[in-house]
PDB file of N, CA and C in Angstrom:
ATOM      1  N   UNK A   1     -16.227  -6.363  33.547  1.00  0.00           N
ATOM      2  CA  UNK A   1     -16.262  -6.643  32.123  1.00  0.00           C
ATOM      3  C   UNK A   1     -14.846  -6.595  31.535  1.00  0.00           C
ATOM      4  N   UNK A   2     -14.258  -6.019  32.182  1.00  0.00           N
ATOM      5  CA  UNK A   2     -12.882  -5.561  31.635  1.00  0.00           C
ATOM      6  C   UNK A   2     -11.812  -7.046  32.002  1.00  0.00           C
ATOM      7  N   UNK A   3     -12.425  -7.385  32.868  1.00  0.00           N
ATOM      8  CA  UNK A   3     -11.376  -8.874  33.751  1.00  0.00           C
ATOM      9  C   UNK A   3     -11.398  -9.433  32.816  1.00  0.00           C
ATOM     10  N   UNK A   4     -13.109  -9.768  32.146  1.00  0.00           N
ATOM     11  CA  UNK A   4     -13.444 -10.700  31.876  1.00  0.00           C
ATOM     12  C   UNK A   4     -12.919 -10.981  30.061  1.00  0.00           C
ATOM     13  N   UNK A   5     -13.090  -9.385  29.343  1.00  0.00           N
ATOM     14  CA  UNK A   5     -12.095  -9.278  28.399  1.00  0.00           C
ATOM     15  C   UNK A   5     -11.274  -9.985  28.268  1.00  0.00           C
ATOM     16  N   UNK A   6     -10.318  -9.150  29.257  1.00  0.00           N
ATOM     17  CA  UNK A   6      -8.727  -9.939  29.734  1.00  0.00           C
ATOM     18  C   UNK A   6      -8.642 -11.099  29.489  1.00  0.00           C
ATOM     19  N   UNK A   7      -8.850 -11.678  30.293  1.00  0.00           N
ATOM     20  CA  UNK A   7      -9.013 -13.347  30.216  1.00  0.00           C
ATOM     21  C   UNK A   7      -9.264 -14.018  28.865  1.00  0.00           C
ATOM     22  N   UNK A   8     -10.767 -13.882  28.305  1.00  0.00           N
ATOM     23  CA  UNK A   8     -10.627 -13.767  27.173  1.00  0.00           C
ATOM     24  C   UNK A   8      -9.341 -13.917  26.017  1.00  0.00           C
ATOM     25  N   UNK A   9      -8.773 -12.935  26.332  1.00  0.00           N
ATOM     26  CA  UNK A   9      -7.405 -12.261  25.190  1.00  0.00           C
ATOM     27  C   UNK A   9      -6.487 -13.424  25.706  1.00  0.00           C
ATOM     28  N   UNK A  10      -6.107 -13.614  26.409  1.00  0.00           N
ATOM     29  CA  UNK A  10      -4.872 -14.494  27.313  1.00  0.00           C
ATOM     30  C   UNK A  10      -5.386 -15.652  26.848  1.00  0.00           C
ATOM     31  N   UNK A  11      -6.673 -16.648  26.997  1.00  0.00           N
ATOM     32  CA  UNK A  11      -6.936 -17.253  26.904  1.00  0.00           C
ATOM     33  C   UNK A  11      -7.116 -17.564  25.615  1.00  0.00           C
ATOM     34  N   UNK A  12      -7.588 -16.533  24.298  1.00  0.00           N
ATOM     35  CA  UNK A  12      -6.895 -16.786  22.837  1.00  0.00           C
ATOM     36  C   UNK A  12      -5.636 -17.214  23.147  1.00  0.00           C
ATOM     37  N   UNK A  13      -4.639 -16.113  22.702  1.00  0.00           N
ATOM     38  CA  UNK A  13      -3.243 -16.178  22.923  1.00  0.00           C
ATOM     39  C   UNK A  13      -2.914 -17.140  23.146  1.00  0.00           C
ATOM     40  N   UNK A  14      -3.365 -18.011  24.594  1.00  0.00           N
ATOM     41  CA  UNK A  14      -2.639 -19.135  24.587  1.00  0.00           C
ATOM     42  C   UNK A  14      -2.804 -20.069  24.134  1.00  0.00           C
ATOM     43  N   UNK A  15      -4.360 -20.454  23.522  1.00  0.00           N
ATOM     44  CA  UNK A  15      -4.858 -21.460  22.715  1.00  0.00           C
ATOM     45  C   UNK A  15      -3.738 -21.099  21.189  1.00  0.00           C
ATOM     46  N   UNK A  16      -3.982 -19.716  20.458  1.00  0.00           N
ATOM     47  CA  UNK A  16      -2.512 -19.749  19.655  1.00  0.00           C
ATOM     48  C   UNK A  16      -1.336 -20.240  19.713  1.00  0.00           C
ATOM     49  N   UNK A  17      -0.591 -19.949  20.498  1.00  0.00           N
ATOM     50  CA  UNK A  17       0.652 -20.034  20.884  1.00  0.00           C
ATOM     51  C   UNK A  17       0.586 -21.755  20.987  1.00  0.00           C
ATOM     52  N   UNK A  18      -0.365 -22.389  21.419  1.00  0.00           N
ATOM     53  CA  UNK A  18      -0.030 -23.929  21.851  1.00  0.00           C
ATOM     54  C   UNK A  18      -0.305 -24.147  20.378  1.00  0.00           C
ATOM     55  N   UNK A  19      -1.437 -24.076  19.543  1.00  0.00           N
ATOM     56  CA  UNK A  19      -1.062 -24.153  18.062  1.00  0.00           C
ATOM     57  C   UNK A  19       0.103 -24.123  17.498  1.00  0.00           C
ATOM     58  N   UNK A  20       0.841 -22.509  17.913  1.00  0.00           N
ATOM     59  CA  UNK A  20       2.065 -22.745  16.393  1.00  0.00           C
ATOM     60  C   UNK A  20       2.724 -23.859  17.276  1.00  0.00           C
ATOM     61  N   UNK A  21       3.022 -24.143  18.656  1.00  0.00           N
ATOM     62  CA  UNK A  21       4.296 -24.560  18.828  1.00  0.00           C
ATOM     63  C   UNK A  21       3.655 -26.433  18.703  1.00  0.00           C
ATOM     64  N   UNK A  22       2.667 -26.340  18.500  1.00  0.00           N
ATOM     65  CA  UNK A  22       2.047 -27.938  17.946  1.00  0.00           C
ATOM     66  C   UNK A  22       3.254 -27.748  16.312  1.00  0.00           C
ATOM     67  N   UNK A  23       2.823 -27.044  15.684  1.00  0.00           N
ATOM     68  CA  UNK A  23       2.921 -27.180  14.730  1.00  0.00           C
ATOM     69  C   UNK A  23       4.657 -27.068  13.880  1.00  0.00           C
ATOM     70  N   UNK A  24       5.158 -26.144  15.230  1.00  0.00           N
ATOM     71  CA  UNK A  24       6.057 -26.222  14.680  1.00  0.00           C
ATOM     72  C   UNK A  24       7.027 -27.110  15.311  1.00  0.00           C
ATOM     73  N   UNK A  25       6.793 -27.813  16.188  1.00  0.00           N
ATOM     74  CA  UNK A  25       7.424 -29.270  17.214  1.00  0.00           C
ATOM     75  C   UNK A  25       6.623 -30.531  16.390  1.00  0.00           C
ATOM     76  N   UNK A  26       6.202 -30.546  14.931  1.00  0.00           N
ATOM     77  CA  UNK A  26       6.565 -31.072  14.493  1.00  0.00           C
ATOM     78  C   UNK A  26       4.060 -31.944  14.320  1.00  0.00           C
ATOM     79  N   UNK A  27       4.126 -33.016  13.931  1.00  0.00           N
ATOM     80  CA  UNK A  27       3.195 -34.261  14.303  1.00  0.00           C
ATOM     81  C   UNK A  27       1.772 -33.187  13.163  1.00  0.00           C
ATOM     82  N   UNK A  28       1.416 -32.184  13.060  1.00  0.00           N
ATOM     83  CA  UNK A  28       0.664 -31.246  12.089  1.00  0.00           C
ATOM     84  C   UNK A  28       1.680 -30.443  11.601  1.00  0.00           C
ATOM     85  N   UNK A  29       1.462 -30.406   9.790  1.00  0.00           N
ATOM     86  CA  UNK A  29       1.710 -29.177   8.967  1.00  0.00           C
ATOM     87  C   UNK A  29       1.164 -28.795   8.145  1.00  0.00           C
ATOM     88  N   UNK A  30       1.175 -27.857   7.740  1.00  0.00           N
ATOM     89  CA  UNK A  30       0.071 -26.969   6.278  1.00  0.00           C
ATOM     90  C   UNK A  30       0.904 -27.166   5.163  1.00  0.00           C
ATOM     91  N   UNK A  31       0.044 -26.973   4.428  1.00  0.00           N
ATOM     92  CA  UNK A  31      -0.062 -27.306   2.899  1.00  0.00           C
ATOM     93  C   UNK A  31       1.474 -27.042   2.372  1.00  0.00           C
ATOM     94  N   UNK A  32       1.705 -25.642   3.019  1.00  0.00           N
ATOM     95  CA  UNK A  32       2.792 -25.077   2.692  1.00  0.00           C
ATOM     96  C   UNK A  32       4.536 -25.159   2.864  1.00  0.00           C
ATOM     97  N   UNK A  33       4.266 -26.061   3.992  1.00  0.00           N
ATOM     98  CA  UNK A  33       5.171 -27.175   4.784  1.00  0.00           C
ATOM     99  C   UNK A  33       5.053 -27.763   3.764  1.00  0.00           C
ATOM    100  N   UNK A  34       4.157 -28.589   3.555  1.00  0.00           N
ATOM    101  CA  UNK A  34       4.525 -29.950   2.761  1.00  0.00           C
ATOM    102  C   UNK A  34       4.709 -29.972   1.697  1.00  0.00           C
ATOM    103  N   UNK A  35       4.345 -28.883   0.996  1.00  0.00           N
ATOM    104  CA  UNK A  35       5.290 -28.493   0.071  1.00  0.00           C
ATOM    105  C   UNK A  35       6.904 -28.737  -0.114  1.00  0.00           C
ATOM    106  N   UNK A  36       7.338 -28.027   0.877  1.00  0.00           N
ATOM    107  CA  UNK A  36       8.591 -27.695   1.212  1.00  0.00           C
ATOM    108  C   UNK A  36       9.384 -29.047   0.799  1.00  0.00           C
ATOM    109  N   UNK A  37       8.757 -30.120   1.015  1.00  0.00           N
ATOM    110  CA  UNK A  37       9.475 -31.391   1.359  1.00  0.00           C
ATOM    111  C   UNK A  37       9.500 -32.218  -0.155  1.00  0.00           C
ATOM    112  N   UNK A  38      10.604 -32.518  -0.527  1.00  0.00           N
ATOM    113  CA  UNK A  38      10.878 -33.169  -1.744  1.00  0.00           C
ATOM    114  C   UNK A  38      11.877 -34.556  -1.633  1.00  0.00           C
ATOM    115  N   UNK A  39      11.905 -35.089  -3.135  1.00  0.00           N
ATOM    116  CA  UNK A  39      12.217 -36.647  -2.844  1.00  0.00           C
ATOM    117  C   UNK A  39      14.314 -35.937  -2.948  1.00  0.00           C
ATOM    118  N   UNK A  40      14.880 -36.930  -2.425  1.00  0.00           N
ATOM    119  CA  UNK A  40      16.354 -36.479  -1.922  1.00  0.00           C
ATOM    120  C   UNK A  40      16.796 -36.022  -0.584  1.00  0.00           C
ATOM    121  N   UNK A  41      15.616 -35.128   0.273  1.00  0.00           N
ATOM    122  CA  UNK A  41      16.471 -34.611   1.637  1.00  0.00           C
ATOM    123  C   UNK A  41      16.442 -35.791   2.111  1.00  0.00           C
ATOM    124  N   UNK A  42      17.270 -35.425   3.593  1.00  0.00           N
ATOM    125  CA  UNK A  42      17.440 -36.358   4.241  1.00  0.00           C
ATOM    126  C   UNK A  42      16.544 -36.421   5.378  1.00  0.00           C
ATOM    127  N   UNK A  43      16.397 -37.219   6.488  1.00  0.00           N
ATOM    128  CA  UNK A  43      15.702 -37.583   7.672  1.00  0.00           C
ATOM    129  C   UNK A  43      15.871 -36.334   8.514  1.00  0.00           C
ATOM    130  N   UNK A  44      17.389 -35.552   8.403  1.00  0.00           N
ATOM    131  CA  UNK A  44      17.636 -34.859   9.431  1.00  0.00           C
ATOM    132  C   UNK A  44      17.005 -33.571   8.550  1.00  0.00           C
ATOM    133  N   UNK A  45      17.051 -33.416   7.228  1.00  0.00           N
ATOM    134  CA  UNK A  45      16.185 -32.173   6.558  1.00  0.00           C
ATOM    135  C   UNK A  45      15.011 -32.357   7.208  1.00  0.00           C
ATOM    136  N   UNK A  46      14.210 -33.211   7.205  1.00  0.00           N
ATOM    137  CA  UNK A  46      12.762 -33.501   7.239  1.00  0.00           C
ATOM    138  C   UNK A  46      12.186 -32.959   8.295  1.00  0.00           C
ATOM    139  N   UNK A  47      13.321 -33.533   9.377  1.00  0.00           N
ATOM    140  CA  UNK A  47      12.938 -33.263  10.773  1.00  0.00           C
ATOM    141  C   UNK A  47      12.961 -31.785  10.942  1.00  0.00           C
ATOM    142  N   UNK A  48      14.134 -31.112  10.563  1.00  0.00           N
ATOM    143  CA  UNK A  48      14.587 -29.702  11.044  1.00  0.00           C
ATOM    144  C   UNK A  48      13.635 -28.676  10.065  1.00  0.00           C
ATOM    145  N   UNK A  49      12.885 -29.028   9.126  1.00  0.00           N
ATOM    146  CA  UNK A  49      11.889 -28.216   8.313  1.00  0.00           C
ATOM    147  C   UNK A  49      10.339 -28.658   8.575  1.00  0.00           C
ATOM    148  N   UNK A  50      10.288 -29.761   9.374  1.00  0.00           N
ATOM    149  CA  UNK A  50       8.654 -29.738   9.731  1.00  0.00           C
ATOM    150  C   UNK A  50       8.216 -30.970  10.878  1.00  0.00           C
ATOM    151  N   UNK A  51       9.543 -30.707  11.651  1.00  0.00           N
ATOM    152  CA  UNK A  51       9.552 -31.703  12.775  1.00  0.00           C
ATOM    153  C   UNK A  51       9.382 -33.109  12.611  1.00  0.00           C
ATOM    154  N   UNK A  52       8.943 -33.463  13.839  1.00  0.00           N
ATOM    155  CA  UNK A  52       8.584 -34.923  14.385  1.00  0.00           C
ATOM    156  C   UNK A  52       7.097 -35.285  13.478  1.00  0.00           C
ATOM    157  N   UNK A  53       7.372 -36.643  13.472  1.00  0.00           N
ATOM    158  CA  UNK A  53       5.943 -36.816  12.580  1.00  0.00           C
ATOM    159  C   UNK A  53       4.553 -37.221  13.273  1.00  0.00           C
ATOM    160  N   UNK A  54       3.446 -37.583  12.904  1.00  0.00           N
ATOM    161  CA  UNK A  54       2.582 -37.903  13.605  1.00  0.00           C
ATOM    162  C   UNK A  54       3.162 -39.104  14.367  1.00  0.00           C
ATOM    163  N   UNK A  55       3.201 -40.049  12.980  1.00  0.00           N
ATOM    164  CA  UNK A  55       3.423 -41.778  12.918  1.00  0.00           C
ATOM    165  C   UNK A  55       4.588 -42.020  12.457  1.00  0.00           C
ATOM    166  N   UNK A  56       5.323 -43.008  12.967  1.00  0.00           N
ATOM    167  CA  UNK A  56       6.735 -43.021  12.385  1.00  0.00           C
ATOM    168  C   UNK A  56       6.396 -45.077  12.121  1.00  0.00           C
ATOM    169  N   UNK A  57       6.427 -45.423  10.852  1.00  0.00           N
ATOM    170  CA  UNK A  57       5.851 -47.072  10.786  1.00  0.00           C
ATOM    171  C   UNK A  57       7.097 -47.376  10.061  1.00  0.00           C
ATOM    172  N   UNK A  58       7.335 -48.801   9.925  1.00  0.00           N
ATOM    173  CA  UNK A  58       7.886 -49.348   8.884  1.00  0.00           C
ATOM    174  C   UNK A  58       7.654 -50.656   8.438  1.00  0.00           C
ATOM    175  N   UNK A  59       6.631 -50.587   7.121  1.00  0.00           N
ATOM    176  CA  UNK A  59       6.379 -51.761   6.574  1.00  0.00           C
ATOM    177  C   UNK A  59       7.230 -52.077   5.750  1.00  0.00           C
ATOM    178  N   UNK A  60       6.909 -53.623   5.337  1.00  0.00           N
ATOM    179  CA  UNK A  60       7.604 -54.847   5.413  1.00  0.00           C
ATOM    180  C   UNK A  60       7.753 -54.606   3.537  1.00  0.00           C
ATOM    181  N   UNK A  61       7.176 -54.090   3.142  1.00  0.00           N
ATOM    182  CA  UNK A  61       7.595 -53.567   1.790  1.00  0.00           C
ATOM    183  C   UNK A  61       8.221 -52.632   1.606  1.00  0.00           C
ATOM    184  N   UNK A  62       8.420 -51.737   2.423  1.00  0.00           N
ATOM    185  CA  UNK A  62       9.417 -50.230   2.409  1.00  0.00           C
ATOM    186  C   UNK A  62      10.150 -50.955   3.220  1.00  0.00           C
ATOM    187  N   UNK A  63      11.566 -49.958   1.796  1.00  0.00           N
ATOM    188  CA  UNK A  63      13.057 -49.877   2.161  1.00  0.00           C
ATOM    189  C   UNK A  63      13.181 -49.302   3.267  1.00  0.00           C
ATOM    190  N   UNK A  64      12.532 -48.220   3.964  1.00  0.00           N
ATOM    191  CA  UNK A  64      12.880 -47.543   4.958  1.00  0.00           C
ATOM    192  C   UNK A  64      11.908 -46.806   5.466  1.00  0.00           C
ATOM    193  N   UNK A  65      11.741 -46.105   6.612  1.00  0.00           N
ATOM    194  CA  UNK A  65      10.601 -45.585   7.423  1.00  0.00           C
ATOM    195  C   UNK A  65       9.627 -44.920   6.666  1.00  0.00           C
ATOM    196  N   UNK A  66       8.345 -44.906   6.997  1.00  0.00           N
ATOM    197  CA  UNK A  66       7.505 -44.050   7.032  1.00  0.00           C
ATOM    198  C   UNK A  66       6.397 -42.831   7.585  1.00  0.00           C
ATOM    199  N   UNK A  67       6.774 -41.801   7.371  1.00  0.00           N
ATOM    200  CA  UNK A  67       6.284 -40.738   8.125  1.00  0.00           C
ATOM    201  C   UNK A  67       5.169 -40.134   7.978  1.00  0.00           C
ATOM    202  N   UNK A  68       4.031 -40.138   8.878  1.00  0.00           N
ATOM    203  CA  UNK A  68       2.843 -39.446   8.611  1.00  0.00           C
ATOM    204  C   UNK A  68       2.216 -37.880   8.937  1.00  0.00           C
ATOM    205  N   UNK A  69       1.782 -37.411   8.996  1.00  0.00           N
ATOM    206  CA  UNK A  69       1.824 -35.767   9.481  1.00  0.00           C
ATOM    207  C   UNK A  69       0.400 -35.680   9.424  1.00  0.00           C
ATOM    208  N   UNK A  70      -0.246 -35.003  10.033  1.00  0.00           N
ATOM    209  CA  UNK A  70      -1.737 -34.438   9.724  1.00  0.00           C
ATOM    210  C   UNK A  70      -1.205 -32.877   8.934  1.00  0.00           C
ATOM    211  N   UNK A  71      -2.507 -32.987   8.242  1.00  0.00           N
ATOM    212  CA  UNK A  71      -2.357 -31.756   7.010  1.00  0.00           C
ATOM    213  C   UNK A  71      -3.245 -30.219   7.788  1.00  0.00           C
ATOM    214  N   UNK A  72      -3.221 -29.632   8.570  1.00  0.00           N
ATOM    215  CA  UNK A  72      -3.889 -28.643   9.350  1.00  0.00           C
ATOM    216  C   UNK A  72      -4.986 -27.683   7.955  1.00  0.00           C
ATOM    217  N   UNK A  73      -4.417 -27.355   7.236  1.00  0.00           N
ATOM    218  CA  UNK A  73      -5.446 -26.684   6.423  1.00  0.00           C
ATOM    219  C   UNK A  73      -6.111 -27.114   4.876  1.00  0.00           C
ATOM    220  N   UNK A  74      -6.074 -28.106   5.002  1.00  0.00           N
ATOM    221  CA  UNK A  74      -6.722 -28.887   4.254  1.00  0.00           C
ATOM    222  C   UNK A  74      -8.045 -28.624   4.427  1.00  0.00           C
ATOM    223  N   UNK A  75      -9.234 -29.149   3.153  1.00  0.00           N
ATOM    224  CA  UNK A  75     -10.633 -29.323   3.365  1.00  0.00           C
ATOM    225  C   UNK A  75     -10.951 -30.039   3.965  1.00  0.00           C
ATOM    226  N   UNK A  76     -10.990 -31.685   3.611  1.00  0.00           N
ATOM    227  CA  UNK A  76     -10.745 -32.799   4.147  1.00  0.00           C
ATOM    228  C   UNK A  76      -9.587 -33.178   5.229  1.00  0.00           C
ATOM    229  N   UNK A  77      -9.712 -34.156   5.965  1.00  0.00           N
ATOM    230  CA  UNK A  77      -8.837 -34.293   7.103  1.00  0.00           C
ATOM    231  C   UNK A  77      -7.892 -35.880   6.476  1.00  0.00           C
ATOM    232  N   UNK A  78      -6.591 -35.016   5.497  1.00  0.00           N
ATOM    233  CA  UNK A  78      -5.570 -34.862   5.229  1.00  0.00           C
ATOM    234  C   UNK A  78      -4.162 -35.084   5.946  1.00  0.00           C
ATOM    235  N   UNK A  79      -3.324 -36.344   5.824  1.00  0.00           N
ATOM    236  CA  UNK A  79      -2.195 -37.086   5.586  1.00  0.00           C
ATOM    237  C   UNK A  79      -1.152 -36.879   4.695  1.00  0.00           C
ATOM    238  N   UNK A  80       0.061 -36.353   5.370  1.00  0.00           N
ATOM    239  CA  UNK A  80       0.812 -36.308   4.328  1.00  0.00           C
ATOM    240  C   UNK A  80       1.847 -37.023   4.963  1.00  0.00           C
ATOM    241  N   UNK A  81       2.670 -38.431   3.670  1.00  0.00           N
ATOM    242  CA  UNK A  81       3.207 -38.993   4.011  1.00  0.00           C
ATOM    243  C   UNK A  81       4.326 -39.264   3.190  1.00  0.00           C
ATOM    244  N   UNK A  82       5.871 -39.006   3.962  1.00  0.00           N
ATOM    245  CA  UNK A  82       7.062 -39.082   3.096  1.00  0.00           C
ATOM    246  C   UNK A  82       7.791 -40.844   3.333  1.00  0.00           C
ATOM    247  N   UNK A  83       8.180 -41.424   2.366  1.00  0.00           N
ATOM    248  CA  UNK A  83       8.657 -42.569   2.393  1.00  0.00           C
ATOM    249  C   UNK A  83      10.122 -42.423   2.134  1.00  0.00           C
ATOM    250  N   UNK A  84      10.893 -42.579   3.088  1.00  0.00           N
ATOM    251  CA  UNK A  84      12.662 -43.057   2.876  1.00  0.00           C
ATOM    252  C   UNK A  84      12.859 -44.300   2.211  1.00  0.00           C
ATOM    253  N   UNK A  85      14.070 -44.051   1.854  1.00  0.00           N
ATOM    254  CA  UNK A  85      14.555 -45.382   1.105  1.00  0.00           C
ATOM    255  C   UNK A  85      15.667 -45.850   2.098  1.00  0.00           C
ATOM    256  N   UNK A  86      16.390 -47.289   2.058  1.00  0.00           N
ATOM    257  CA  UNK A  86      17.239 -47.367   2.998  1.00  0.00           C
ATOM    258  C   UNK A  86      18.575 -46.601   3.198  1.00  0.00           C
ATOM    259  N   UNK A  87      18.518 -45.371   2.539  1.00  0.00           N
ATOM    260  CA  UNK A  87      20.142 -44.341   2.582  1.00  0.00           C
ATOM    261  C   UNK A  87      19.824 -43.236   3.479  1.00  0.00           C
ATOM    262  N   UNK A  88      18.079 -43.603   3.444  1.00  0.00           N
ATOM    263  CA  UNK A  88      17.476 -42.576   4.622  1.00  0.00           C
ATOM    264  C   UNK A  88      17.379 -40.977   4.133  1.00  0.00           C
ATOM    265  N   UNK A  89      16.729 -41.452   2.447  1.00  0.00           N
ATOM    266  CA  UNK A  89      16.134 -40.139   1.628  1.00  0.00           C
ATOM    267  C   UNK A  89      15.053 -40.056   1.342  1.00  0.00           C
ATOM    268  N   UNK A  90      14.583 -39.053   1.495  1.00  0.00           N
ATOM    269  CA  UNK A  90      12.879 -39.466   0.769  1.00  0.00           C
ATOM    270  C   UNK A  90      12.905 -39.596  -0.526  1.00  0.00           C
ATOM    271  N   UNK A  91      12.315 -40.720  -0.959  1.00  0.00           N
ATOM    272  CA  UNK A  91      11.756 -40.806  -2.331  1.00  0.00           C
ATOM    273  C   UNK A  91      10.560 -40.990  -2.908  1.00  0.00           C
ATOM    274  N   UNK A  92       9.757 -40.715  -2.014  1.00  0.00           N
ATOM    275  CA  UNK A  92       8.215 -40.251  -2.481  1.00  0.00           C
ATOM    276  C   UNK A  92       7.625 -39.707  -1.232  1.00  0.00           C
ATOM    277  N   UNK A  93       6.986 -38.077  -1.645  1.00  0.00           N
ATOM    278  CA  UNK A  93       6.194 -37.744  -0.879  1.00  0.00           C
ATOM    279  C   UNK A  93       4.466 -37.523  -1.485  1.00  0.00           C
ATOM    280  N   UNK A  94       3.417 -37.796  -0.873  1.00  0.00           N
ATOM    281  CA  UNK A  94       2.090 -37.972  -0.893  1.00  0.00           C
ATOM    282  C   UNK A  94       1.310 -37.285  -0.061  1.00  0.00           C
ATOM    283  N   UNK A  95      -0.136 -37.208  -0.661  1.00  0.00           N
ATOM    284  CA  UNK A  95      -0.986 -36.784   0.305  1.00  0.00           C
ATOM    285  C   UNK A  95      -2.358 -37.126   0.144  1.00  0.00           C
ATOM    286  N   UNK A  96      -2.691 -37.921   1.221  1.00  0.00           N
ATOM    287  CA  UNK A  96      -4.455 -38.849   1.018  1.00  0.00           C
ATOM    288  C   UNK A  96      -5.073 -38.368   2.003  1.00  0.00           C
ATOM    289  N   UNK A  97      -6.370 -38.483   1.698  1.00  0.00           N
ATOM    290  CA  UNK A  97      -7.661 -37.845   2.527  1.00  0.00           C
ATOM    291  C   UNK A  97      -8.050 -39.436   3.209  1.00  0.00           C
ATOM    292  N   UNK A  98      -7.890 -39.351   4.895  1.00  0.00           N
ATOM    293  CA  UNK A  98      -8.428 -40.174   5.878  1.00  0.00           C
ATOM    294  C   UNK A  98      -9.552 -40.433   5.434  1.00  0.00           C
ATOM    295  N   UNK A  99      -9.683 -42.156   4.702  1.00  0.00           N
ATOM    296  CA  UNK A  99     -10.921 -42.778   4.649  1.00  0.00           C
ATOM    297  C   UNK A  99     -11.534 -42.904   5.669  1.00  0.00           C
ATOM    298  N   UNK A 100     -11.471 -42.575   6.776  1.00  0.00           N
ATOM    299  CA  UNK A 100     -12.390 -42.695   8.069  1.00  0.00           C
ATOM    300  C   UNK A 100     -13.315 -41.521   7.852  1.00  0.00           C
ATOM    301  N   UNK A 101     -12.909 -40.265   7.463  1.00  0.00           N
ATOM    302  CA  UNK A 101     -13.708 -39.662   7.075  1.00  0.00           C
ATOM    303  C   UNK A 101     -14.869 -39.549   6.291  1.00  0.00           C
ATOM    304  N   UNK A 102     -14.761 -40.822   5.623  1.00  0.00           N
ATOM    305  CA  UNK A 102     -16.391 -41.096   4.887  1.00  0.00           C
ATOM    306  C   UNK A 102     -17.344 -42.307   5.143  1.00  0.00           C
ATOM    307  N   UNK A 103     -16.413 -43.497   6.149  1.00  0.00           N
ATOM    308  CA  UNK A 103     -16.711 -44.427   5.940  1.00  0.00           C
ATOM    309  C   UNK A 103     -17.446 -44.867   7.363  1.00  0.00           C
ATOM    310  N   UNK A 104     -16.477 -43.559   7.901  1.00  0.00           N
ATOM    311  CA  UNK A 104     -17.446 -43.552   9.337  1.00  0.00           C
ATOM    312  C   UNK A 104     -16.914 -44.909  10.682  1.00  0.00           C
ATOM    313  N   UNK A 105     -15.813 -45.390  10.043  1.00  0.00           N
ATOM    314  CA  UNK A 105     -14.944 -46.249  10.796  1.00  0.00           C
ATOM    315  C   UNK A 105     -13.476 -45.886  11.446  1.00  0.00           C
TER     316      UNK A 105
END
């Protein structure tokens, strides 16, 4: 019973541990992250305060990239997405609830 504990505990732990370092290598952040992020930093702020993004796109109407993130503690399953301009600043950050989530597509 005691092994089996063990294991157990280790086997949390490491399901944790692969969490934060999901989270903090960037592609998921919490609410509180995305907070953090305002219109002016730069690409290299962005990166070094909440990593790599999910999605990195660039449409044909944006000046410059767009970055997507999954939102981890959200109700809904939550997008947060910062838009650069071409000097490579953010100038709008957002956050929308995945219409797949209702539409079932």
């Amino acid at each position: 019973m005691i092994k089996f504990l063990a294991r157990l505990a280790l086997a949390a732990a490491m399901g944790a541990a692969a969490g934060a370092a999901n989270a903090a290598g960037g592609v998921s952040v919490t609410q509180r992250e995305a907070s953090a992020i305002t219109a002016g930093m730069s690409i290299a702020d962005v990166r070094r305060a909440i990593g790599r993004p999910a999605s990195d796109v660039q449409y044909r109407h944006e000046p410059g990239p767009v970055w997507l993130y999954h939102v981890t503690d959200a109700i809904d399953p939550v997008y947060l997405e910062i838009s650069f301009g071409k000097d490579g600043k953010v100038v709008n950050v957002s956050q929308y609830v995945d219409p797949r989530a209702y539409t079932g597509k």
